[in-house]
Structure formats: C-alpha cells, structure tokens
Protein backbone atom coordinates (compact mmCIF):
# COMPACT_ATOMS: atom_id res chain seq x y z
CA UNK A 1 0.00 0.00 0.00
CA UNK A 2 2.78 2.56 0.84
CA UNK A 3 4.68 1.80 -2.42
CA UNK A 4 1.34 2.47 -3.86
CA UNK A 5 0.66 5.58 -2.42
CA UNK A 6 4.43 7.22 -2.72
CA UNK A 7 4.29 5.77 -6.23
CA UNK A 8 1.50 8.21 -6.81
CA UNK A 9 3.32 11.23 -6.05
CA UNK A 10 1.15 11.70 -2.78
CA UNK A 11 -2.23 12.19 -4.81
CA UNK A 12 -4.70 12.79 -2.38
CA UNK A 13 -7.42 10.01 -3.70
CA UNK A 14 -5.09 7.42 -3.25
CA UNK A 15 -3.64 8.42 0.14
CA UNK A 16 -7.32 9.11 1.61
CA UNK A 17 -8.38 5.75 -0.43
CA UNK A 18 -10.31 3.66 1.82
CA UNK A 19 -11.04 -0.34 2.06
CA UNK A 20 -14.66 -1.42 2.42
CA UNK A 21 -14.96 -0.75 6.23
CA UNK A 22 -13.36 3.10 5.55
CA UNK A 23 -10.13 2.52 6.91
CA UNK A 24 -7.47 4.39 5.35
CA UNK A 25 -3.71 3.77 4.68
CA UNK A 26 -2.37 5.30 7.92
CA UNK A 27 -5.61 3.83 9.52
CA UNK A 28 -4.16 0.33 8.74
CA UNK A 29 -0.68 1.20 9.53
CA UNK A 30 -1.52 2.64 12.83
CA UNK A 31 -3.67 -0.35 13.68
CA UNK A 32 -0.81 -2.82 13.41
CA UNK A 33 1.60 -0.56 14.98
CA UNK A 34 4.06 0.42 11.82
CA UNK A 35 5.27 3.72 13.28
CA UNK A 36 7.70 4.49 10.12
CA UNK A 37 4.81 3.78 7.69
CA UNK A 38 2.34 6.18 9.49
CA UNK A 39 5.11 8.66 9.67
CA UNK A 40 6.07 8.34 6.01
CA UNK A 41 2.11 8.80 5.12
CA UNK A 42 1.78 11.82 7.08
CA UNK A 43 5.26 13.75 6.27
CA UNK A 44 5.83 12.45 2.74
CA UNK A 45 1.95 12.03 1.66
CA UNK A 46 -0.46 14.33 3.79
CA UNK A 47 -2.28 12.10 5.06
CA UNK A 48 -4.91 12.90 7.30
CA UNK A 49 -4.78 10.92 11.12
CA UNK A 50 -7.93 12.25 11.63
CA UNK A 51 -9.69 10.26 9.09
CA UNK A 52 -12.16 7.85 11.46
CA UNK A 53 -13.59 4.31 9.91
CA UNK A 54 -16.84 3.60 9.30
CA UNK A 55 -17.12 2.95 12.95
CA UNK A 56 -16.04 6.23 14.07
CA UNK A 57 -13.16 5.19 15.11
CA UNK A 58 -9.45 6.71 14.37
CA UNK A 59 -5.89 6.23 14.03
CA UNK A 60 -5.01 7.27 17.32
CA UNK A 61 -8.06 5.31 19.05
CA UNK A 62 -7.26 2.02 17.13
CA UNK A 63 -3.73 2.09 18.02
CA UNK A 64 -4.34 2.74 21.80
CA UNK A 65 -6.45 0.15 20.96
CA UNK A 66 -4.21 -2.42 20.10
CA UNK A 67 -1.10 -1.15 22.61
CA UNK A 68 1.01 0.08 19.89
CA UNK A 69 2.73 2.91 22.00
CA UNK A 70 5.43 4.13 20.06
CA UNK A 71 2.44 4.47 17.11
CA UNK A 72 0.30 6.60 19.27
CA UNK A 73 2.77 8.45 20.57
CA UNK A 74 3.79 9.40 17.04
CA UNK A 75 0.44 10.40 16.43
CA UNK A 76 0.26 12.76 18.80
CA UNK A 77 3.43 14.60 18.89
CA UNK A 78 4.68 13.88 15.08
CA UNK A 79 1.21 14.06 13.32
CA UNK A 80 -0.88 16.39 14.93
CA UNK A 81 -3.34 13.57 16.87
CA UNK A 82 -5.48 14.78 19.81
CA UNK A 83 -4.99 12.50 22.45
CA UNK A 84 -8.35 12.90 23.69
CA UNK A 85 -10.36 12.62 20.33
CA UNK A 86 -13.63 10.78 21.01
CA UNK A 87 -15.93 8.16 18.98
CA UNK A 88 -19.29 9.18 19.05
CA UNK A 89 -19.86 7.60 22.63
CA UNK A 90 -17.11 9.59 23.95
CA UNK A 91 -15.05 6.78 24.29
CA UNK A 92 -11.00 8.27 24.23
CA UNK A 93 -8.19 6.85 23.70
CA UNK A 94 -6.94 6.44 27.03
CA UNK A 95 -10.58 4.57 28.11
CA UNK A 96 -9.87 1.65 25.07
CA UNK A 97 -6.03 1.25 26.61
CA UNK A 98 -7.36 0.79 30.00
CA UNK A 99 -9.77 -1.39 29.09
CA UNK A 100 -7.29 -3.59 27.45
CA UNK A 101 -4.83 -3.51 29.92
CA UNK A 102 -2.31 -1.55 27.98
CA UNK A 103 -0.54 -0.09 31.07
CA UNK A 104 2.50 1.64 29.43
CA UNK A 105 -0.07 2.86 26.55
CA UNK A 106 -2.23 4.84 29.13
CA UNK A 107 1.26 5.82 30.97
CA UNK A 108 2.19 7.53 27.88
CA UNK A 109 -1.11 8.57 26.53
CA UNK A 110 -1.17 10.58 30.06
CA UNK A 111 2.30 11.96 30.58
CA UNK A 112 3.48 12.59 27.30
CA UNK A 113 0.71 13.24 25.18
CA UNK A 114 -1.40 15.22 27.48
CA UNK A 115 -4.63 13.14 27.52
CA UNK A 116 -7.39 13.30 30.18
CA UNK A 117 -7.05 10.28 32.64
CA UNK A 118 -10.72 11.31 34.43
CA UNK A 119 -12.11 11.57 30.36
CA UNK A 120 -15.41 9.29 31.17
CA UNK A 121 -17.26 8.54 27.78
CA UNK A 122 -21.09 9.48 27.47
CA UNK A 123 -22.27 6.50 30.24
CA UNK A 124 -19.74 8.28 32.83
CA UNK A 125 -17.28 5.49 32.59
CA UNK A 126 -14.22 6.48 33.21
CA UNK A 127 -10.62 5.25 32.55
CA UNK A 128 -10.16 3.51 35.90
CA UNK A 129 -13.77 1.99 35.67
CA UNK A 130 -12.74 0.53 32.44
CA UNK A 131 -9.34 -0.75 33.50
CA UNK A 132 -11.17 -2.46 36.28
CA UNK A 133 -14.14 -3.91 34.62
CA UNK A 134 -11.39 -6.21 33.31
CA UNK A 135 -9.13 -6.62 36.14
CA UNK A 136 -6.49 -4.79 35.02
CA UNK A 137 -4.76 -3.61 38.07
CA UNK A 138 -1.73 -2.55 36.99
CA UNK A 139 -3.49 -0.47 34.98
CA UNK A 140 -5.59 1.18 37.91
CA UNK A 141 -2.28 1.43 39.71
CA UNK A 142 -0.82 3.72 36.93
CA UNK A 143 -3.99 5.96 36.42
CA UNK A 144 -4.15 6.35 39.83
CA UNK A 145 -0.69 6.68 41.06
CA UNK A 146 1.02 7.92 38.27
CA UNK A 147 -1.81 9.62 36.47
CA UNK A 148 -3.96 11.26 39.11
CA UNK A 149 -7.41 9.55 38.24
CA UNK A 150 -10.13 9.39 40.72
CA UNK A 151 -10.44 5.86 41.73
CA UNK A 152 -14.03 6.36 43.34
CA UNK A 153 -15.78 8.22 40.34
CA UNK A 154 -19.18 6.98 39.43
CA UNK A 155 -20.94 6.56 36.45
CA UNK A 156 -24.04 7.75 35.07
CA UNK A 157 -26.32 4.88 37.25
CA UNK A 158 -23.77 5.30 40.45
CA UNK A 159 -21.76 2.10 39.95
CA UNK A 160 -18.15 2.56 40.51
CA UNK A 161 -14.96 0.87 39.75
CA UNK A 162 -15.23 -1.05 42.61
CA UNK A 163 -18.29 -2.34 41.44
CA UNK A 164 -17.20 -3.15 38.21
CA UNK A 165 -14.34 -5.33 39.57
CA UNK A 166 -16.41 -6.36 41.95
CA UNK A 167 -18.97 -7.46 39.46
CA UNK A 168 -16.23 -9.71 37.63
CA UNK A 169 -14.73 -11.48 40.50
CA UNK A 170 -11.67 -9.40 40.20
CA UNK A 171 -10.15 -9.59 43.63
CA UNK A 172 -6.81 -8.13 43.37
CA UNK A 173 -7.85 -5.37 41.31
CA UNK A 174 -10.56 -4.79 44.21
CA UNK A 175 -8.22 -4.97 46.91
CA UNK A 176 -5.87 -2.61 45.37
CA UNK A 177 -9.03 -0.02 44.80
CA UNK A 178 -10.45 -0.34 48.43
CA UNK A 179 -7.41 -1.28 50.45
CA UNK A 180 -5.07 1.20 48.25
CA UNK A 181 -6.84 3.64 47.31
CA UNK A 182 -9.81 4.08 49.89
CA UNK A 183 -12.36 3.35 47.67
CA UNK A 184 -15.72 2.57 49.07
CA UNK A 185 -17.05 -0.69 48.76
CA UNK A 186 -20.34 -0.48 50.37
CA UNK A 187 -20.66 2.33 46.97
CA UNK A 188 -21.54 -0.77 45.12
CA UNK A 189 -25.40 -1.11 43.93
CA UNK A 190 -27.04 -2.58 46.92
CA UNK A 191 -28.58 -5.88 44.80
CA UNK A 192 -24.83 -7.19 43.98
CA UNK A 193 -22.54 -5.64 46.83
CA UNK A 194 -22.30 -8.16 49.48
CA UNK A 195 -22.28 -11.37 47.06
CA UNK A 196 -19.81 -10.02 44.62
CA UNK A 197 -17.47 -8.68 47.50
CA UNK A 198 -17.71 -12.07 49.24
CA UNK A 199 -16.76 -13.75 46.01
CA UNK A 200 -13.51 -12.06 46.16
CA UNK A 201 -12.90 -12.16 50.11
CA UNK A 202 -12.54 -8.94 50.63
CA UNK A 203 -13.43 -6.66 53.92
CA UNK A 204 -13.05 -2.83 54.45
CA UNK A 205 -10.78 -2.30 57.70
C-alpha cells in the first residue's frame, strides 16, 4: 500500500483511499503498529490521522487500541493527533487502553501526550472503571498513582470501579481499589454488593 501511495506522487485520492470498512492507509498502519509507515504517510503524503472508519473510530483510538505505544505516541506529537479525540460515545483513547490492559499505553497517553485520565465517555465510565471492569490492576495502579485519576468516580447509574471489579470477580484489582486507594465498597449497587465482595474475600478495615 505505501509503495502504492508514494508511487503516486502523494495524490490525495489514493492516500485518503479507503477499504470497504473506511479505513485508510495510515488507519491500517496505525492499527498494526508500523510507526515508520504512518510517519512516512503523514510527512511524505499528507495524510490525514484524523480520518475515522466507518465505525467512528481513528488512528489514534485504534492504536491505543491495540497497545502500539510508540504508534500513538507518534500520532500525537509527530502528526498532529489529539490525544483525547472521542468516537461518538465519547469513548478516548486512554478509556480503550485501559480497558485492554495496555498499562505503558495509558502511561504515555497521560504523561506525554497530554490526555485526560478522568475523560469518562457518554455513560460516565471512566478510565479507571474501564481498567477495572477487566481486572487490570496494573493499569488502575498507573492511572491512579502515576496519572492522578479518581479511583471512586461513578458513572451515570452510580456504579463505581469497585463495582465493576467487583462485578467480575476481580479480587486483586478490588483490593488494590479499596485497600489502596480508599475506595468505598459499600458504593456498590445494593442488589450485587455483598455477594460479589464475598466472592472475592474482601473486607473494608
């Protein structure tokens, strides 16, 4: 595809060509991580990281995505990417790295690329509420520690992270919330508090 693209002197139709799902050429290069080949498409071609899929998603938010640090990094401070671009949910880039677990992605994302580590996407769920949906507690670590996130922000319906970790059976990444962080357990919705926090053994002192 780059060959393709340089090959046509950087016309603008081929560089903002898209596949059948929208994607782009720096789309597809961010999404697999190939720093060099979303640099050479933005310095040598013009192409535009701004560009989202048919799914509203971008360069920036696939590559947070999949963990590809160095790529998103690029994107922000080499390509003119706004770390805290949103999908039409509000979901950021920072929310799908926590979610996945990509600890040194939201580390970065945070601390050298200025995004929002309290962004919370149009439900009011937040980075850390993501990151501990899925047990990721490493994760909550960083965006707590090391980012200054909130670990005992709510969403829309009141459920907090603890909740949400709570909710999956996640007991270290509970522990670390309520026993680390003085988060609240009894902020849990009443109908699942005391059997989920039972599940993972876990008392307030």
């Amino acid at each position: 595809m780059l060959s393709l693209v340089l090959g046509a002197g950087a016309d603008p139709r081929v560089v903002q060509a898209v596949d059948n799902q929208g994607c782009t050429a720096v789309w597809l290069a961010a999404s697999h991580g190939n720093t060099e080949t979303v640099l050479a498409l933005v310095n040598e071609c013009h192409a535009d990281v701004k560009t989202a899929n048919k799914d509203g998603i971008t360069p920036i938010l696939i590559a947070a995505c999949n963990g590809h640090t160095t790529t998103v990094r690029a994107l922000v401070n080499e390509c003119g990417a706004d770390a805290n671009t949103a999908n039409e949910e509000g979901v950021t880039p920072i929310s799908v790295a926590a979610r996945q677990g990509h600890t040194e992605t939201v580390r970065v994302l945070v601390q050298a690329c200025g995004a929002d580590p309290k962004a919370a996407d149009m439900y009011g769920v937040s980075p850390v509420m993501a990151a501990a949906d899925n047990g990721h507690t490493e994760t909550v670590r960083v965006l707590v520690q090391a980012c200054g996130a909130d670990p005992k922000a709510a969403d829309m319906y009141g459920f907090t992270s603890v909740y949400a970790a709570a909710s999956g059976g996640y007991t270290d990444t509970v522990r670390a919330l309520v026993l680390e962080f003085g988060a609240d357990p009894k902020a849990a919705d009443d109908d699942w508090r005391d059997s989920r926090l039972d599940r993972c053994e876990i008392r307030p002192h």
